[in-house]
Protein backbone atom coordinates (compact mmCIF):
# COMPACT_ATOMS: atom_id res chain seq x y z
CA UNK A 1 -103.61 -21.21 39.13
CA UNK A 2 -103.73 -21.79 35.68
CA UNK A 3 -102.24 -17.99 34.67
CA UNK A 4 -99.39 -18.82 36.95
CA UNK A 5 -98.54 -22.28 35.88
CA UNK A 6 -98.90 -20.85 32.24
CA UNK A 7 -96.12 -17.72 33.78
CA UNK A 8 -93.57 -20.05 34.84
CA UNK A 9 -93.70 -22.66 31.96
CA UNK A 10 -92.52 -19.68 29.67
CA UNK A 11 -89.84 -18.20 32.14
CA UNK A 12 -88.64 -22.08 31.82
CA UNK A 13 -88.45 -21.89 28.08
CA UNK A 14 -87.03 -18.17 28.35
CA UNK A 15 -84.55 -19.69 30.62
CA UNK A 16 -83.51 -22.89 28.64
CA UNK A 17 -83.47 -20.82 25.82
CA UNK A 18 -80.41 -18.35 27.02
CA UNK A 19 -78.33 -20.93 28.23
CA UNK A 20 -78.39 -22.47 24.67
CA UNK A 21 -77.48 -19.19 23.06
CA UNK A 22 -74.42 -18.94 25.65
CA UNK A 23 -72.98 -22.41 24.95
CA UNK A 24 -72.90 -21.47 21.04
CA UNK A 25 -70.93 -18.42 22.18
CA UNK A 26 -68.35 -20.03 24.09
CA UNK A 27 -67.71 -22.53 21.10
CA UNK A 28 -67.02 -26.47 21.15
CA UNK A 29 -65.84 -27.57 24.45
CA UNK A 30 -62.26 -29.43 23.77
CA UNK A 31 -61.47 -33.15 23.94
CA UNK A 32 -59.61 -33.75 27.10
CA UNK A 33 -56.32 -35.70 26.67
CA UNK A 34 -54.06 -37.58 28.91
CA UNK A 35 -50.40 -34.94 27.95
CA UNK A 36 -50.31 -31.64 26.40
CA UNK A 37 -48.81 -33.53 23.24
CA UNK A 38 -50.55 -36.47 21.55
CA UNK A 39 -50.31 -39.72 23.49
CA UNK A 40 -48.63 -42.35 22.36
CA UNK A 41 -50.40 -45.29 20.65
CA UNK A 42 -50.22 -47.68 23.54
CA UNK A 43 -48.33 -51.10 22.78
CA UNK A 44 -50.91 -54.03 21.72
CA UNK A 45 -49.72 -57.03 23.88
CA UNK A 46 -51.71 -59.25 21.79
CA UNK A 47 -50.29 -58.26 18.94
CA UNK A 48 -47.32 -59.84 17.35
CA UNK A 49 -43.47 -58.48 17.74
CA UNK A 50 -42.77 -55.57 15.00
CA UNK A 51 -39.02 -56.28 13.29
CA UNK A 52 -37.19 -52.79 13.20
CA UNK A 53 -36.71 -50.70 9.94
CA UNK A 54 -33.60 -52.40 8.28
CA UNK A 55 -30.48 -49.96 8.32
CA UNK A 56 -29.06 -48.95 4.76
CA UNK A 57 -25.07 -50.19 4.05
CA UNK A 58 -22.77 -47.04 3.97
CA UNK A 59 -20.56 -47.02 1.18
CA UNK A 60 -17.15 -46.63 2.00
CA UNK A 61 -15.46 -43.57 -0.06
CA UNK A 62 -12.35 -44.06 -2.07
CA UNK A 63 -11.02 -40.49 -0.86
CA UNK A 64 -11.19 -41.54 3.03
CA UNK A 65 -7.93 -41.91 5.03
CA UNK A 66 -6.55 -44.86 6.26
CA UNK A 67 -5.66 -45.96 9.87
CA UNK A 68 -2.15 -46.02 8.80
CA UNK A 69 -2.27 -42.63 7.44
CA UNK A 70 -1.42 -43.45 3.69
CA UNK A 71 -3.38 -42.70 0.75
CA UNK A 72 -5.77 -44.71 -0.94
CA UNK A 73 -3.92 -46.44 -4.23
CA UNK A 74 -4.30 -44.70 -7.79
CA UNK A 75 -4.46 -41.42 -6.00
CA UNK A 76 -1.49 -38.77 -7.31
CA UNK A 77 0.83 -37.23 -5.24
CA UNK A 78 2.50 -34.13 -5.97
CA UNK A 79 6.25 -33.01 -4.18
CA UNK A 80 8.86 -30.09 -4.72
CA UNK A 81 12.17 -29.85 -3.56
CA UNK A 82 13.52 -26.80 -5.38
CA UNK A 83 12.90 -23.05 -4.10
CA UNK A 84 11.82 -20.59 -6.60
CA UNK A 85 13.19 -17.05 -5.29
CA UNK A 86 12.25 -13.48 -7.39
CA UNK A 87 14.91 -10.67 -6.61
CA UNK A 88 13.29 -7.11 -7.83
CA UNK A 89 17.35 -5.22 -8.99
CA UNK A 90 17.59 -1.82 -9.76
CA UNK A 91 20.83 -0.42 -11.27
CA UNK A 92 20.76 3.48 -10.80
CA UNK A 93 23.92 5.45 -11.84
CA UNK A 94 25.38 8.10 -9.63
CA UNK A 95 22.04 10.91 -9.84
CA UNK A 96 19.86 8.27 -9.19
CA UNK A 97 18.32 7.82 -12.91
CA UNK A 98 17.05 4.04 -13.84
CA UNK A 99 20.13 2.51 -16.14
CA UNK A 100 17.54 0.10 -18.68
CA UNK A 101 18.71 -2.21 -21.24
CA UNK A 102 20.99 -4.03 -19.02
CA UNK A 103 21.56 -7.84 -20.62
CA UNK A 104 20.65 -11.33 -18.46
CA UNK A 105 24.14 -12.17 -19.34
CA UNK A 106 25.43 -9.45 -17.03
CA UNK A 107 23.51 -10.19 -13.68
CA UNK A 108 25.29 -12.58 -11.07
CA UNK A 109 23.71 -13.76 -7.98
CA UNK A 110 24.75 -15.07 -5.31
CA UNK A 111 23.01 -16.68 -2.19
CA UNK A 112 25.15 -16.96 1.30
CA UNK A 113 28.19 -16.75 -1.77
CA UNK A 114 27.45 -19.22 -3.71
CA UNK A 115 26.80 -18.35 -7.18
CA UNK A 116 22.83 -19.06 -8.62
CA UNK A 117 22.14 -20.14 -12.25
CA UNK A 118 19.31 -17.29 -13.17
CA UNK A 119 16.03 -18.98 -15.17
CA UNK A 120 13.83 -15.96 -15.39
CA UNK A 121 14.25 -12.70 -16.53
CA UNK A 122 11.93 -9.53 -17.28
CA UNK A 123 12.02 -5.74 -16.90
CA UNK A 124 8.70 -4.92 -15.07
CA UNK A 125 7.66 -1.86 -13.21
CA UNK A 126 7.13 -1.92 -9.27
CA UNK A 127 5.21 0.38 -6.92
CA UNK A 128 6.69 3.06 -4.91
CA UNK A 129 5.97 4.92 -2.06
CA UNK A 130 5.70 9.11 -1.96
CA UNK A 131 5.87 11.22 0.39
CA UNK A 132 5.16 14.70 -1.00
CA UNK A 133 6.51 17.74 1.13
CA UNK A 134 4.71 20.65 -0.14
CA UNK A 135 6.32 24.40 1.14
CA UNK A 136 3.06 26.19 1.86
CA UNK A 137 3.45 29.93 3.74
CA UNK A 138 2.43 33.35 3.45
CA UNK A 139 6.15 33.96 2.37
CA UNK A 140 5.21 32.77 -1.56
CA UNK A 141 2.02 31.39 -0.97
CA UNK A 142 -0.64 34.03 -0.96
CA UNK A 143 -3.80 33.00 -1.80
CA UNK A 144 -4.39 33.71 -5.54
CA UNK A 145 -0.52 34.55 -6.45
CA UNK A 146 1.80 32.87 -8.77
CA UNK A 147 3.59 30.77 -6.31
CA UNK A 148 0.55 29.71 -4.67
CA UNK A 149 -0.89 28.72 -7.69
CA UNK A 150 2.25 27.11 -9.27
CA UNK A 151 2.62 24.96 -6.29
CA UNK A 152 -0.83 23.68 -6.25
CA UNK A 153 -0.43 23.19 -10.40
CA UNK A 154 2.95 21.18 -9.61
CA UNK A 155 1.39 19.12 -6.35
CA UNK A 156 -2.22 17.95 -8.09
CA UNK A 157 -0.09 17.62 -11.42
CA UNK A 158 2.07 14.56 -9.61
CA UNK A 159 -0.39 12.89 -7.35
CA UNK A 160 -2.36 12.20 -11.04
CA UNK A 161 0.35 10.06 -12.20
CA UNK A 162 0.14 7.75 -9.38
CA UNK A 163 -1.29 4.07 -10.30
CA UNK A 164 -3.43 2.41 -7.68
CA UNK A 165 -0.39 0.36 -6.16
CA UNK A 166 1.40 3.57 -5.03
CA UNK A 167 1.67 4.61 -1.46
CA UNK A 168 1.41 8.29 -1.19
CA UNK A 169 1.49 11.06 1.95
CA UNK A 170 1.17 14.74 1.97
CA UNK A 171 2.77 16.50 4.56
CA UNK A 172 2.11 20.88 4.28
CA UNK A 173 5.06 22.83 6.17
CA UNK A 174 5.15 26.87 6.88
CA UNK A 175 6.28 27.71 10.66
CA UNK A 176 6.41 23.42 11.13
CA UNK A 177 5.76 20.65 9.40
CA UNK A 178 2.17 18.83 9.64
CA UNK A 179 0.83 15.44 7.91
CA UNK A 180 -2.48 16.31 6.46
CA UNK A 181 -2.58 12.49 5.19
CA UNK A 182 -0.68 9.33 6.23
CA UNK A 183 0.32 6.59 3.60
CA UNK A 184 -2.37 5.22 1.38
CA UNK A 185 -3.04 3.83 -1.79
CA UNK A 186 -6.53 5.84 -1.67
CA UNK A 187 -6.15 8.99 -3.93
CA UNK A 188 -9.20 9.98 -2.84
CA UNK A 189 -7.46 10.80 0.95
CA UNK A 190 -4.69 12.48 -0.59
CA UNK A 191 -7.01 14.40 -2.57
CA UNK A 192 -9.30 15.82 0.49
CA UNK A 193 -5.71 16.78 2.08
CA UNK A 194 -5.11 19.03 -0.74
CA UNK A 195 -8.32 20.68 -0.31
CA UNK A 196 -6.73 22.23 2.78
CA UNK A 197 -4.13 24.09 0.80
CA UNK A 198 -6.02 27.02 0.15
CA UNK A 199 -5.02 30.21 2.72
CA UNK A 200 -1.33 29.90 4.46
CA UNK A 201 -1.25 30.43 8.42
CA UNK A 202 2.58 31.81 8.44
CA UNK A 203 4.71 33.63 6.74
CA UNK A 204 7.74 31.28 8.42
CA UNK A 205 9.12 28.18 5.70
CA UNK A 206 11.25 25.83 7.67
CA UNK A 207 12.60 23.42 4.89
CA UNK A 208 15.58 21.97 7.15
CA UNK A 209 13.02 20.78 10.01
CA UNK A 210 10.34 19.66 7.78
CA UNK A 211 12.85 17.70 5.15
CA UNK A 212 14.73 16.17 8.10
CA UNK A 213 11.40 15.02 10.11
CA UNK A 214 10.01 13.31 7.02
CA UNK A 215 13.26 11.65 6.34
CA UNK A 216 13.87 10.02 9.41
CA UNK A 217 9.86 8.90 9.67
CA UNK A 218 10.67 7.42 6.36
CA UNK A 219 13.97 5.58 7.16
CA UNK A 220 12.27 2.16 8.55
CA UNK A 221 10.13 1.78 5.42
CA UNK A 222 11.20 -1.27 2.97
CA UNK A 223 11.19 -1.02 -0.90
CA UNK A 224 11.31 2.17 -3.68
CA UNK A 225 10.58 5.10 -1.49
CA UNK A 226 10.89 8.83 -2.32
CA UNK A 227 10.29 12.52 -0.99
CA UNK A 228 8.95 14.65 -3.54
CA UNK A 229 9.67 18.43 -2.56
CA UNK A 230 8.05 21.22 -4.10
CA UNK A 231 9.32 24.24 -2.20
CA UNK A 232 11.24 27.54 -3.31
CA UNK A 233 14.08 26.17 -1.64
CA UNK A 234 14.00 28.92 1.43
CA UNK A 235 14.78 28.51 4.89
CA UNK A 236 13.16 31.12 7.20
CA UNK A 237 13.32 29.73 10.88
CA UNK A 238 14.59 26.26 11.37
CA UNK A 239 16.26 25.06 14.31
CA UNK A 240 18.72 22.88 13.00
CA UNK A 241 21.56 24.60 10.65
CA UNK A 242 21.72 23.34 7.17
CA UNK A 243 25.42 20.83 7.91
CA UNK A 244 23.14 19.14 10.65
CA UNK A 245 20.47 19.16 7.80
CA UNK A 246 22.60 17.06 5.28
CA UNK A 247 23.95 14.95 7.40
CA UNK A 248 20.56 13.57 8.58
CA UNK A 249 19.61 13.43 5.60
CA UNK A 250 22.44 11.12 4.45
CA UNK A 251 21.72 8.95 7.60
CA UNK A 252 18.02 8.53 6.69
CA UNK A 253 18.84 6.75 2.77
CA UNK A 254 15.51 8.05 1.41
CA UNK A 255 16.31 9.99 -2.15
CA UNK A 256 14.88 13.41 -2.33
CA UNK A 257 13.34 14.70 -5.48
CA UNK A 258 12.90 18.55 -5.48
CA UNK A 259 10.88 20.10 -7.76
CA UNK A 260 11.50 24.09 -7.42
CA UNK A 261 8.90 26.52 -7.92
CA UNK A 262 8.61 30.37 -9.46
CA UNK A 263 11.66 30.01 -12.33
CA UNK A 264 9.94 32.09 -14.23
CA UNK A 265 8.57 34.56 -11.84
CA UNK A 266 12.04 35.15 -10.80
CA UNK A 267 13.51 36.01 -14.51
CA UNK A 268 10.68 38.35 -14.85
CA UNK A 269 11.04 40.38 -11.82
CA UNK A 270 15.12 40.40 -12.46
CA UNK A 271 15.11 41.11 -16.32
CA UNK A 272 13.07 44.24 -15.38
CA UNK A 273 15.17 45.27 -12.55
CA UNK A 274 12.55 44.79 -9.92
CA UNK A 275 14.64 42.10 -7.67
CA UNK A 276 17.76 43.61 -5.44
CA UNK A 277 21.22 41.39 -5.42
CA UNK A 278 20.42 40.25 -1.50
CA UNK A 279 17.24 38.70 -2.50
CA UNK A 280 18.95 37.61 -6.36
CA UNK A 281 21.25 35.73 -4.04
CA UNK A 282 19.07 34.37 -1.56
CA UNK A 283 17.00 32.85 -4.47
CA UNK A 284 20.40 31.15 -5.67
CA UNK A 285 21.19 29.88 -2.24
CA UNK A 286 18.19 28.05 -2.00
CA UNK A 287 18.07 26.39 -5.42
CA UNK A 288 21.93 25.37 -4.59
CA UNK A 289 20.19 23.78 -1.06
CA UNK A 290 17.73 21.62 -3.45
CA UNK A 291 20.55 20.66 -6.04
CA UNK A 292 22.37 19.43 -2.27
CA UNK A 293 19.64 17.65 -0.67
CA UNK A 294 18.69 15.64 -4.04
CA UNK A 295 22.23 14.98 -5.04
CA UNK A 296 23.26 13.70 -1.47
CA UNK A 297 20.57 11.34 -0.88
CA UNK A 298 20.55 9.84 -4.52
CA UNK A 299 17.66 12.12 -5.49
CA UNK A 300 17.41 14.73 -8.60
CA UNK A 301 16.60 18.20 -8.35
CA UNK A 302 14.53 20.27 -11.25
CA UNK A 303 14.20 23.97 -11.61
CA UNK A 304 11.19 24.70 -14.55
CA UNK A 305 10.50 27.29 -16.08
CA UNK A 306 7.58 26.39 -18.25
CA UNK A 307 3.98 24.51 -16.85
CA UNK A 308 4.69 22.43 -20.06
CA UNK A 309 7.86 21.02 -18.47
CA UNK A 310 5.78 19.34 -15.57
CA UNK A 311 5.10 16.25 -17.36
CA UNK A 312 8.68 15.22 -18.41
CA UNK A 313 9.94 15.91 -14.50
CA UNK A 314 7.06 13.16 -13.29
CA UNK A 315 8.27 10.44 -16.36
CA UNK A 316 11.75 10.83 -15.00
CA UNK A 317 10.98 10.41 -11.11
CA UNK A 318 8.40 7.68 -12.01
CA UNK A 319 11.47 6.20 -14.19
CA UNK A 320 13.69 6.30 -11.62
CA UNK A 321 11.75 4.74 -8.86
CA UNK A 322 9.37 2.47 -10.85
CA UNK A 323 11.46 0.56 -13.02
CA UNK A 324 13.50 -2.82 -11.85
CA UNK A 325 14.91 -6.31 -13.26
CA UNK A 326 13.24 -9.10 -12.38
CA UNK A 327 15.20 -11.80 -11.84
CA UNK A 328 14.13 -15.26 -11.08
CA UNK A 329 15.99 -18.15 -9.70
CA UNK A 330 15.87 -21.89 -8.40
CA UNK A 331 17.80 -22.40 -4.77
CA UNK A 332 20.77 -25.04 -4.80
CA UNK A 333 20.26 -25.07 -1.31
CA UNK A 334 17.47 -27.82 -0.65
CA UNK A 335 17.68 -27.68 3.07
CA UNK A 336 14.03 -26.56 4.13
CA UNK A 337 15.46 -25.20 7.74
CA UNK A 338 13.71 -21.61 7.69
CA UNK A 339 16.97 -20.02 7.61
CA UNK A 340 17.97 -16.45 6.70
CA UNK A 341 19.95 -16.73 3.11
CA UNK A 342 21.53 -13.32 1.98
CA UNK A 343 21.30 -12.24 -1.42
CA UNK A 344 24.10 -10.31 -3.44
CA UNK A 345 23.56 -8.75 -6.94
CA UNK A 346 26.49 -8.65 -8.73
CA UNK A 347 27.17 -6.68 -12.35
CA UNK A 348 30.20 -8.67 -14.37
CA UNK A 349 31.24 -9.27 -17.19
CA UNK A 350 31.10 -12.85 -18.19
CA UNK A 351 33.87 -13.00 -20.54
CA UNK A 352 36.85 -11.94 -17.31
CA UNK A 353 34.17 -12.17 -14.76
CA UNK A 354 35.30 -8.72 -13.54
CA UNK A 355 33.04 -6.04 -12.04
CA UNK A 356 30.81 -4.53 -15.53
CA UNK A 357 31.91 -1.31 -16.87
CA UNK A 358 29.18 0.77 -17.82
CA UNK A 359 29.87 3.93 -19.90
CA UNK A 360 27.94 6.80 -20.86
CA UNK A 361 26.86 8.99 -23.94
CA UNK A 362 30.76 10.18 -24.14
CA UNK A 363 32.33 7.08 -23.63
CA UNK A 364 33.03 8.14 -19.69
CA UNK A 365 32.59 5.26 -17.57
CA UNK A 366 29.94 5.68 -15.29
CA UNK A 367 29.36 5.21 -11.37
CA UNK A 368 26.49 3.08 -10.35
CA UNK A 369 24.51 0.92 -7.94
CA UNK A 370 22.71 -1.86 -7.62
CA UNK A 371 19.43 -1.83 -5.55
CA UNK A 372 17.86 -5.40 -4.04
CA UNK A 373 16.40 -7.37 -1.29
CA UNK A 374 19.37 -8.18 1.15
CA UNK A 375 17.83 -11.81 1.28
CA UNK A 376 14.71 -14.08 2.13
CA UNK A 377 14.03 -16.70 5.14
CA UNK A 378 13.99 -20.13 3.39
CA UNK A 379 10.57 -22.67 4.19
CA UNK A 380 10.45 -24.78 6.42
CA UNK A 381 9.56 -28.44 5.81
CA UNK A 382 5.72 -29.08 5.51
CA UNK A 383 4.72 -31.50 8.52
């Protein structure tokens, strides 16, 4: 009896002994609570009535509108009743070259035909927009020849006098035109097109289709806008004839600026009696095309010889297309309506107030244009 007494008291402290060792495991049982957030502190009713935190006084800020809608007092105002208007003029004589040195003295304007008194006047610079057309066949551009490198020399040689304002394209023709990049002020674009002039498809150069279809894409565009061409001047396989050619080109307004290639290839084949008559005229026919298309559309045309001559054909394009007056003047008209008001540039002479007569190098008076903005929509009052 005692042995088994003695047996069960220690499988009782065995026992007791677990069960303590498992409620350490488990950890501290948690305090039970009435929400799964803290409980409120429940309201006293012994205790006395609490007074509510006092509110701070908002101060009122001098710069805050009024019911009435006027300003607080002190407070500036600040109103203008006169129109400042900037007309960008170009005055271009009859080949399309930049005529500088013009006097203020000499500009009229007038808005809806009444005369404006000028205030401001400078001779800045303005951006333009390219498009170069760049004759690229197996007819003269082999890869590795003379023309093919001369055309490449004259195309890169351009598009690095561009300033970041300029829009430029590059459109390639052979058998028919194709844009290789649209207008951008990016160089970098117009730079991976030209990577893609390296070996011609065709031995076709359609100048009259290409020169016409960049023309009339160009015809909507506003401002000083140009097509540079650097072609031989040859027409292989166009469908229109060269009269339907000029006359599209005259519709279209967009000067053309050729820039023709292998001068000096030419004289060397023909001093050494290597080029026939035929193709001796065929050469002439197409430079006489170039001289047509540039002096037609208010362009210039330039036949070099030299790689050195390069430089002074860019200054005069960039001349003729960059340059303008800037002319500044305050509206009479005070009517804020949002109108249309035309603009006319006028060249006189202030002593007779005729029409100015400009006159060249010889004395010979000289034809010329003025280039502006046809007008401006007027503001509308401020509500």
């Amino acid at each position: 009896m005692r042995k088994r007494n003695l047996a069960s008291a220690l499988l009782a402290g065995a026992l007791i002994t677990g069960l303590a060792e498992l409620s350490a495991w488990q950890g501290p049982a948690p305090k039970s609570t009435e929400t799964v957030a803290r409980p409120r502190k429940k309201a006293n009713p012994d205790a006395p009535d609490e007074k509510p935190p006092e509110e701070k006084q908002k101060v009122e800020s001098v710069f805050k509108k009024k019911a009435d809608g006027e300003l607080p007092v002190g407070l500036p105002t600040f109103r203008s009743d006169v129109s400042t208007v900037q007309v960008d003029v170009s005055v271009l004589d009859k080949n399309g070259r930049f005529i500088p040195n013009i006097p203020r003295g000499n500009f009229r304007v007038l808005e809806d035909g009444v005369p404006q008194p000028i205030s401001g006047y400078t001779l800045g610079e303005a951006p333009m927009t390219v498009c170069m057309v760049i004759e690229f066949s197996n007819l003269f551009q082999q890869y590795w020849s003379n023309g093919w490198y001369e055309t490449l020399q004259a195309s890169y040689g351009f598009l690095e006098t561009l300033k970041p304002d300029d829009y430029v394209a590059i459109v390639a023709y052979d058998l028919r035109p194709e844009i290789l990049s649209d207008f951008s002020t990016d160089k970098r674009k117009a730079q991976e097109a030209m990577q893609r002039l390296r070996i011609a498809a065709y031995s076709e150069s359609n100048l009259y289709d290409a020169l016409t279809d960049t023309a009339e894409r160009m015809s909507e565009i506003e401002g000083r806008k140009a097509i540079v061409l650097i072609a031989s001047g040859m027409d292989t396989f166009s469908k229109l004839t060269f009269d339907q050619t000029r006359k599209k080109i005259q519709q279209a307004g967009v000067p053309i600026y050729g820039i023709g290639i292998m001068q000096a290839m030419r004289e060397f084949y023909d001093a050494r009696g290597m080029m026939g008559s035929i193709q001796r005229l065929d050469f002439l026919q197409a430079d006489n095309q170039m001289r047509t298309f540039a002096k037609e559309s208010g362009g210039q045309s330039f036949f070099p010889r030299f790689f050195g001559e390069f430089p002074n054909i860019y200054r005069d394009i960039h001349q003729a297309l960059r340059n303008q007056y800037a002319l500044t003047y305050q509206s009479t008209n005070l009517a804020k309506d949002g109108k249309f008001r035309k603009i006319t540039v006028q060249l006189v002479n202030p002593a007779t107030n005729e029409p100015l007569r400009i006159v060249d190098e010889k004395g010979k008076p000289m034809k010329y244009s003025v280039v502006a903005k046809n007008g401006y929509n007027a503001p509308r009052e401020v509500e």
